[in-house]
C-alpha atoms as a PDB file:
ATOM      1  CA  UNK A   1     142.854  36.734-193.339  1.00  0.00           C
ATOM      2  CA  UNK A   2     144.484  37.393-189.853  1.00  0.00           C
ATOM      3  CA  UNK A   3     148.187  37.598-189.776  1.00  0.00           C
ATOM      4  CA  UNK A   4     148.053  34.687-187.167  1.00  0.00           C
ATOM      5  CA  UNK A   5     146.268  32.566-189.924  1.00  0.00           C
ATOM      6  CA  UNK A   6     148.604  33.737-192.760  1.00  0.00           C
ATOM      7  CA  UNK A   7     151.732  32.978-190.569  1.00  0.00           C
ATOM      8  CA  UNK A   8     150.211  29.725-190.289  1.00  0.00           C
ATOM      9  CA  UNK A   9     149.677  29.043-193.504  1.00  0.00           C
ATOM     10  CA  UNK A  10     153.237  30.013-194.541  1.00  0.00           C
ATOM     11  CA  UNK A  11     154.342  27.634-192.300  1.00  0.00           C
ATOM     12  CA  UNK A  12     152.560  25.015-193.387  1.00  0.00           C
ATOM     13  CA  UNK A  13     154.075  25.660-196.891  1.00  0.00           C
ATOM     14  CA  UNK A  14     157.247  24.338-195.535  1.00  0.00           C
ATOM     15  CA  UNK A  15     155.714  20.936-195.919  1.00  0.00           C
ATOM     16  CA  UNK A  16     155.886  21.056-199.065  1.00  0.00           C
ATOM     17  CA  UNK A  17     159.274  21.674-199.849  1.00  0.00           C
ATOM     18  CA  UNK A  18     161.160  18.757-201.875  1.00  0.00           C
ATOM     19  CA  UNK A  19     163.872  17.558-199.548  1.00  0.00           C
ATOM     20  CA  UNK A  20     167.138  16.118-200.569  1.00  0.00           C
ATOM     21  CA  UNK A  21     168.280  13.134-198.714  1.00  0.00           C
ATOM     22  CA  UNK A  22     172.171  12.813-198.327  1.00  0.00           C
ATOM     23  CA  UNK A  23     173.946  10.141-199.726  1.00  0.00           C
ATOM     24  CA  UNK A  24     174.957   8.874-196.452  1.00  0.00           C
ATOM     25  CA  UNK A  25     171.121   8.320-195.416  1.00  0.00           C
ATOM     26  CA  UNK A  26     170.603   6.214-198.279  1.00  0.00           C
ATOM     27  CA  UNK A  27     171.140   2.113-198.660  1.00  0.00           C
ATOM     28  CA  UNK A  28     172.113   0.534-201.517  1.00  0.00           C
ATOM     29  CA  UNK A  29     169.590  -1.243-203.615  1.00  0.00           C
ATOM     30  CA  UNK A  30     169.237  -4.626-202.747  1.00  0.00           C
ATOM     31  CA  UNK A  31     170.511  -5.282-206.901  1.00  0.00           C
ATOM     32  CA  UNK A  32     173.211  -3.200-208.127  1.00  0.00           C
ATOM     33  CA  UNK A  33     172.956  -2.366-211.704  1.00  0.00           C
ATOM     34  CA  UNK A  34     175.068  -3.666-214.138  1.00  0.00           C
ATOM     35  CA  UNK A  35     175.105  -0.372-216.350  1.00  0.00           C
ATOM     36  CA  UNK A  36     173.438   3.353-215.530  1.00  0.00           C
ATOM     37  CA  UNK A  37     169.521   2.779-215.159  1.00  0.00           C
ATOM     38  CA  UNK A  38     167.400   4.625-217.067  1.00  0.00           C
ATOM     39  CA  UNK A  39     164.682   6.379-214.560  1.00  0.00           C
ATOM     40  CA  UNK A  40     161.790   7.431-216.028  1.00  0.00           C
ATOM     41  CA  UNK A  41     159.066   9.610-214.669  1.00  0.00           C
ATOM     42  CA  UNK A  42     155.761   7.896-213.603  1.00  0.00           C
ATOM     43  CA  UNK A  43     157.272   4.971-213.047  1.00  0.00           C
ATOM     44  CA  UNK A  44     156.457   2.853-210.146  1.00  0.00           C
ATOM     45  CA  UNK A  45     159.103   2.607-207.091  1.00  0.00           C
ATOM     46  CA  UNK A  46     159.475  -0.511-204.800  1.00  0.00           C
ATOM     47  CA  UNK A  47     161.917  -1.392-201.617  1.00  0.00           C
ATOM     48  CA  UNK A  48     163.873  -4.208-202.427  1.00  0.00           C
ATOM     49  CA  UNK A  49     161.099  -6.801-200.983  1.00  0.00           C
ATOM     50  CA  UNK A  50     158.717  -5.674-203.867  1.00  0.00           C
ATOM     51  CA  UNK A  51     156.913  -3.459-201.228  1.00  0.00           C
ATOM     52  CA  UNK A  52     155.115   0.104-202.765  1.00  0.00           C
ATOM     53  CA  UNK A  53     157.487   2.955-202.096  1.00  0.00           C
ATOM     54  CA  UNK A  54     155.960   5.677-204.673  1.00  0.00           C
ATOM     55  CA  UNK A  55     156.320   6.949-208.222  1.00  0.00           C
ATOM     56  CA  UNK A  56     158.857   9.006-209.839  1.00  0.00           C
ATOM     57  CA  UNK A  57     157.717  12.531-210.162  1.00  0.00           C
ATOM     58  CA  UNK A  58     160.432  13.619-211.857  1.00  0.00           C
ATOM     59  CA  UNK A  59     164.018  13.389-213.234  1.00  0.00           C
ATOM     60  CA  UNK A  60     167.015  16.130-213.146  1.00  0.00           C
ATOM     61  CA  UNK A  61     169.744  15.232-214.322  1.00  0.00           C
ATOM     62  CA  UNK A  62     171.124  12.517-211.950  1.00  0.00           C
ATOM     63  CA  UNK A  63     168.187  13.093-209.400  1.00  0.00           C
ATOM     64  CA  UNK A  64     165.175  11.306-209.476  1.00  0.00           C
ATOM     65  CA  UNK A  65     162.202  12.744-206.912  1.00  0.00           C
ATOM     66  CA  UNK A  66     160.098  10.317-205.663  1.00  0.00           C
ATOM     67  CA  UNK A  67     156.474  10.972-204.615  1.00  0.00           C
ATOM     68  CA  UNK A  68     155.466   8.369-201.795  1.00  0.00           C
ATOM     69  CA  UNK A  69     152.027  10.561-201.511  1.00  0.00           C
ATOM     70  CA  UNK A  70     152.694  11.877-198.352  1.00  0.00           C
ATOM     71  CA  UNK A  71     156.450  13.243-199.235  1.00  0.00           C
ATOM     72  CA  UNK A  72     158.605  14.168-202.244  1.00  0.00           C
ATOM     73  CA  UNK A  73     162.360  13.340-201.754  1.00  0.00           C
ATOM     74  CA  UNK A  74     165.444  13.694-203.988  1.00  0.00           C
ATOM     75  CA  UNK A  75     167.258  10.669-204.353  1.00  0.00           C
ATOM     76  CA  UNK A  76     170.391   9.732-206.854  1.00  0.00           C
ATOM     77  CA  UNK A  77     169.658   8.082-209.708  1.00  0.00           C
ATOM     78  CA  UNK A  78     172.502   5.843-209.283  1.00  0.00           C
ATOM     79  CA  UNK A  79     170.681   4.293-206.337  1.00  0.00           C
ATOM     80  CA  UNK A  80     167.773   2.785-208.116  1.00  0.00           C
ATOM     81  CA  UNK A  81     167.643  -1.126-209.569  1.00  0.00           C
ATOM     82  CA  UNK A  82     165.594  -1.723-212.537  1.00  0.00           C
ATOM     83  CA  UNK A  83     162.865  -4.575-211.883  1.00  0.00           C
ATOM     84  CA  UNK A  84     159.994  -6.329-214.103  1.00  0.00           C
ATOM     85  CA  UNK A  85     157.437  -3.462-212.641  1.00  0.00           C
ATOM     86  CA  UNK A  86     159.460  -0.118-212.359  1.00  0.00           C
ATOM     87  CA  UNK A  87     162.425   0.829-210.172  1.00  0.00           C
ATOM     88  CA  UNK A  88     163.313  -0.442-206.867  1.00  0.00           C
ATOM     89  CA  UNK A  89     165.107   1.575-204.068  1.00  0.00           C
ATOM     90  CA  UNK A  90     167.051   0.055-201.158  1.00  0.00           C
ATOM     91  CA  UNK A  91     164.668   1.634-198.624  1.00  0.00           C
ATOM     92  CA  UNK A  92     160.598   1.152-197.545  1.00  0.00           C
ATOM     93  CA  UNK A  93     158.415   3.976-197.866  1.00  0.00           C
ATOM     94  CA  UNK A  94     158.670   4.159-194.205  1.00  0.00           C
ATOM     95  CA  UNK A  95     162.379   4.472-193.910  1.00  0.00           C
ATOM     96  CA  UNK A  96     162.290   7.455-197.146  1.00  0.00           C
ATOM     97  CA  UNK A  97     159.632   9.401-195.362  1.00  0.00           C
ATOM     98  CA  UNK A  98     161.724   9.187-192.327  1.00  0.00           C
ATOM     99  CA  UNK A  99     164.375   9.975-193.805  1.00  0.00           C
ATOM    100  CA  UNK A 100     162.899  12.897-195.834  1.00  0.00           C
ATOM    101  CA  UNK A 101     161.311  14.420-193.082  1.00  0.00           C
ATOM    102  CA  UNK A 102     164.565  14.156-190.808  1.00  0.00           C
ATOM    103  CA  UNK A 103     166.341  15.404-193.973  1.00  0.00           C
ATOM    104  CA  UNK A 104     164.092  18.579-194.504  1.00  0.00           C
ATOM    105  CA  UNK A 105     163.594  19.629-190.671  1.00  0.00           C
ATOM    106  CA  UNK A 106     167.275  19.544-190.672  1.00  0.00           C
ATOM    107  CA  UNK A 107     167.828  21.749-193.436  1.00  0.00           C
ATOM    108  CA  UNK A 108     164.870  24.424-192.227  1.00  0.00           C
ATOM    109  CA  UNK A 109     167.277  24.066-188.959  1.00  0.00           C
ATOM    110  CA  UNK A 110     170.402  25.184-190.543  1.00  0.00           C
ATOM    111  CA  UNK A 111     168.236  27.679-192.860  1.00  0.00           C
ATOM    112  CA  UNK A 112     166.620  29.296-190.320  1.00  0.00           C
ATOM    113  CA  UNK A 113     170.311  29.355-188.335  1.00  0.00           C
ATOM    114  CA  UNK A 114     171.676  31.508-191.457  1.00  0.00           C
ATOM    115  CA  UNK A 115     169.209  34.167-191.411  1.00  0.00           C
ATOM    116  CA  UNK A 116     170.633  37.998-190.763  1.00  0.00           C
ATOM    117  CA  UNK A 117     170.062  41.399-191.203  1.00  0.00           C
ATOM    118  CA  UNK A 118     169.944  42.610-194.571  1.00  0.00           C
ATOM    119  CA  UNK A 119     168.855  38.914-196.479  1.00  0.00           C
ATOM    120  CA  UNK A 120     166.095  39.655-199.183  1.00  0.00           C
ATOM    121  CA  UNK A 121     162.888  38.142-198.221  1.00  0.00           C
ATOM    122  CA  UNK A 122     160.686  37.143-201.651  1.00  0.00           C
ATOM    123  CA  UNK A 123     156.985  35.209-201.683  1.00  0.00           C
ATOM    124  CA  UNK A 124     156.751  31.767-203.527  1.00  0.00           C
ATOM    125  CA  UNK A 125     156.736  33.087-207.269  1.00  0.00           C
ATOM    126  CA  UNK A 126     159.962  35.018-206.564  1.00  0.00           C
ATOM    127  CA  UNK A 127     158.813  38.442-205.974  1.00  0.00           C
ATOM    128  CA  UNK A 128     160.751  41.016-203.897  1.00  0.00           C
ATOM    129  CA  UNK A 129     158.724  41.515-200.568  1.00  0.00           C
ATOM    130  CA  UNK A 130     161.113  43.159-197.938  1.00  0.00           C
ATOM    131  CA  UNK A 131     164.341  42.424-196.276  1.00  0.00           C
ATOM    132  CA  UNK A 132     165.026  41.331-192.746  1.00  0.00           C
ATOM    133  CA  UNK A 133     165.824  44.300-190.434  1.00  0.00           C
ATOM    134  CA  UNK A 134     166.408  42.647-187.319  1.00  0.00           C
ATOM    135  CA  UNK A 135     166.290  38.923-185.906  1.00  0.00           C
ATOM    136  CA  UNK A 136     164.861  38.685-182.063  1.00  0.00           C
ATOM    137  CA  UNK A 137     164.897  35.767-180.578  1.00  0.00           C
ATOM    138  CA  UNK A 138     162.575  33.137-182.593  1.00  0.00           C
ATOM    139  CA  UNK A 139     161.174  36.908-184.335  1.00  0.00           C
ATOM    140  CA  UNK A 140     162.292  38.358-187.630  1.00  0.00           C
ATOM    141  CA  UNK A 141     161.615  41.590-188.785  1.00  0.00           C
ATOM    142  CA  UNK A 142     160.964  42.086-192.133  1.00  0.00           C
ATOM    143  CA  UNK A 143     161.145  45.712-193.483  1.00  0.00           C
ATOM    144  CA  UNK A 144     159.059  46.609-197.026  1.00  0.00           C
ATOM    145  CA  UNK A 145     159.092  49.962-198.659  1.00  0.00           C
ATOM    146  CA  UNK A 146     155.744  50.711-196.382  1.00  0.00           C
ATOM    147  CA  UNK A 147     155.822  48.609-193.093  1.00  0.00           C
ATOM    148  CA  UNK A 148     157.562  46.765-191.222  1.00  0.00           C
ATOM    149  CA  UNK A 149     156.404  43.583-189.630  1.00  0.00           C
ATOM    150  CA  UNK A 150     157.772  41.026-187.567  1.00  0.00           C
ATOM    151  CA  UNK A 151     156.843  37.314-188.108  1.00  0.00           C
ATOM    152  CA  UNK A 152     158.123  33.944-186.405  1.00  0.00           C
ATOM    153  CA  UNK A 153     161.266  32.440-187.797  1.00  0.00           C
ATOM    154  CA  UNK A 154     159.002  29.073-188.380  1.00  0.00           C
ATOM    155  CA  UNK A 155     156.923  31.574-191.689  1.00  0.00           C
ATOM    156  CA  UNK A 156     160.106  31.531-193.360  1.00  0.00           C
ATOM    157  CA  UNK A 157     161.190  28.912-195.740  1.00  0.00           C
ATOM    158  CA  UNK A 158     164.316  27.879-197.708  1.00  0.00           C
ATOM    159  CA  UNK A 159     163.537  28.523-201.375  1.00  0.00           C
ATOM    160  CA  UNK A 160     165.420  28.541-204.806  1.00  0.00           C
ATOM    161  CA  UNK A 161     166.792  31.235-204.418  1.00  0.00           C
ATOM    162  CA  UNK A 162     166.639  32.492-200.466  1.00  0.00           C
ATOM    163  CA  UNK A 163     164.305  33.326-198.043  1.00  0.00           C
ATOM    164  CA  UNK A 164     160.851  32.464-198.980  1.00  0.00           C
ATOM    165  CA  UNK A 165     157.543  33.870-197.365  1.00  0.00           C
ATOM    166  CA  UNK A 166     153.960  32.597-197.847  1.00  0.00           C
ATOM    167  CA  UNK A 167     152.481  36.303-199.020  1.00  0.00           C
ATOM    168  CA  UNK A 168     153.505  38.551-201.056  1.00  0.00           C
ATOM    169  CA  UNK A 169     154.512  42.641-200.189  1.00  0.00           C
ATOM    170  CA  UNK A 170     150.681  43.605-200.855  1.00  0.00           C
ATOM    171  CA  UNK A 171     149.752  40.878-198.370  1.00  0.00           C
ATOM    172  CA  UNK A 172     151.933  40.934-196.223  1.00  0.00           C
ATOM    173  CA  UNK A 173     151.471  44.846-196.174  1.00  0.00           C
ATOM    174  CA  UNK A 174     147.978  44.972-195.462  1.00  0.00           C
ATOM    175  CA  UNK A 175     148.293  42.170-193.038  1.00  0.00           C
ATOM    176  CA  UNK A 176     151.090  44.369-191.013  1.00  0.00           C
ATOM    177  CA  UNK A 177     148.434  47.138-191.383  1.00  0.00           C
ATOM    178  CA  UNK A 178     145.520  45.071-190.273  1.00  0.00           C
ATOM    179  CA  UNK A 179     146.975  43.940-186.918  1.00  0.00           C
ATOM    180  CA  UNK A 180     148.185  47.488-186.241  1.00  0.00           C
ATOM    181  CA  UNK A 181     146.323  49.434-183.242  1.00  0.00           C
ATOM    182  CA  UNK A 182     144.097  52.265-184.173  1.00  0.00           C
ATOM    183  CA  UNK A 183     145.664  55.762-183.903  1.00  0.00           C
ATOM    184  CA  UNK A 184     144.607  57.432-181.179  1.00  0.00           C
END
């Protein structure tokens, strides 16, 4: 794989991140609920007009992520209304997707705003590939114990726990190497 084609894979992993959409994005469902509302997972999601939203992939707590097949998106618990065939929200599926995507490109903003010399850089399982050695322009340097490489701003994600790359060291060590000019 080229490191043009693994950068742009990475970045296409940002996708998939689960964003959270603020409380002030949100409307209230059409029905507020008399007591807490048990969400359940797999259940089905409608707006308040009985139009499909999604499912609920999963419950944390007081979050509740719902899956509209395009996006995932975090969403209170408190805001859903319990209805004869699920759960309903006080938004369409196309408002939420807006909403989510406006929510996450937002957050990769402000991420991608933080980053600085010295942050640890790790791949997707959480592995220690490098740090950042030097930020220029929309370029970020990332040093491992063997290379260093520099890859657009855009390949790094928000994760868990930091800065997130698409490959680990190995890969993105022989990648580095790869694209390197023959000695000589």
């Amino acid at each position: 794989m080229s490191l043009r084609a693994a950068f742009l894979a990475t970045a296409l992993l940002s996708a998939a991140a689960v964003p959270a959409i603020a409380p002030a994005q949100e409307t209230a469902p059409a029905a507020a609920p008399a007591a807490a509302v048990n969400v359940t997972a797999g259940a089905a999601v409608t707006d308040a007009k009985g139009g499909a939203v999604g499912t609920i992939a999963s419950v944390n707590g007081d979050v509740a992520v719902v899956d509209t097949g395009s996006i995932k998106a975090s969403i209170p618990v408190k805001s859903f209304a319990k209805t004869d065939n699920g759960f309903a929200i006080g938004m369409t599926k196309a408002e939420l997707e807006a909403a989510a995507k406006g929510a996450s490109a937002s957050q990769q903003e402000k991420f991608l705003a933080s980053l600085a010399p010295g942050i640890a850089i790790s791949d997707q399982n959480g592995g220690a590939v490098g740090t950042i050695e030097a930020i220029e322009g929309d370029l970020v340097t990332v040093a491992t114990p063997n290379v260093k490489a520099k890859l657009p701003k855009s390949a790094i994600v928000q994760g868990p726990n930091g800065a997130v790359i698409g490959m680990t060291q190995a890969q993105l060590e022989a990648a580095a190497k790869a694209s390197s000019p023959p000695a000589g």
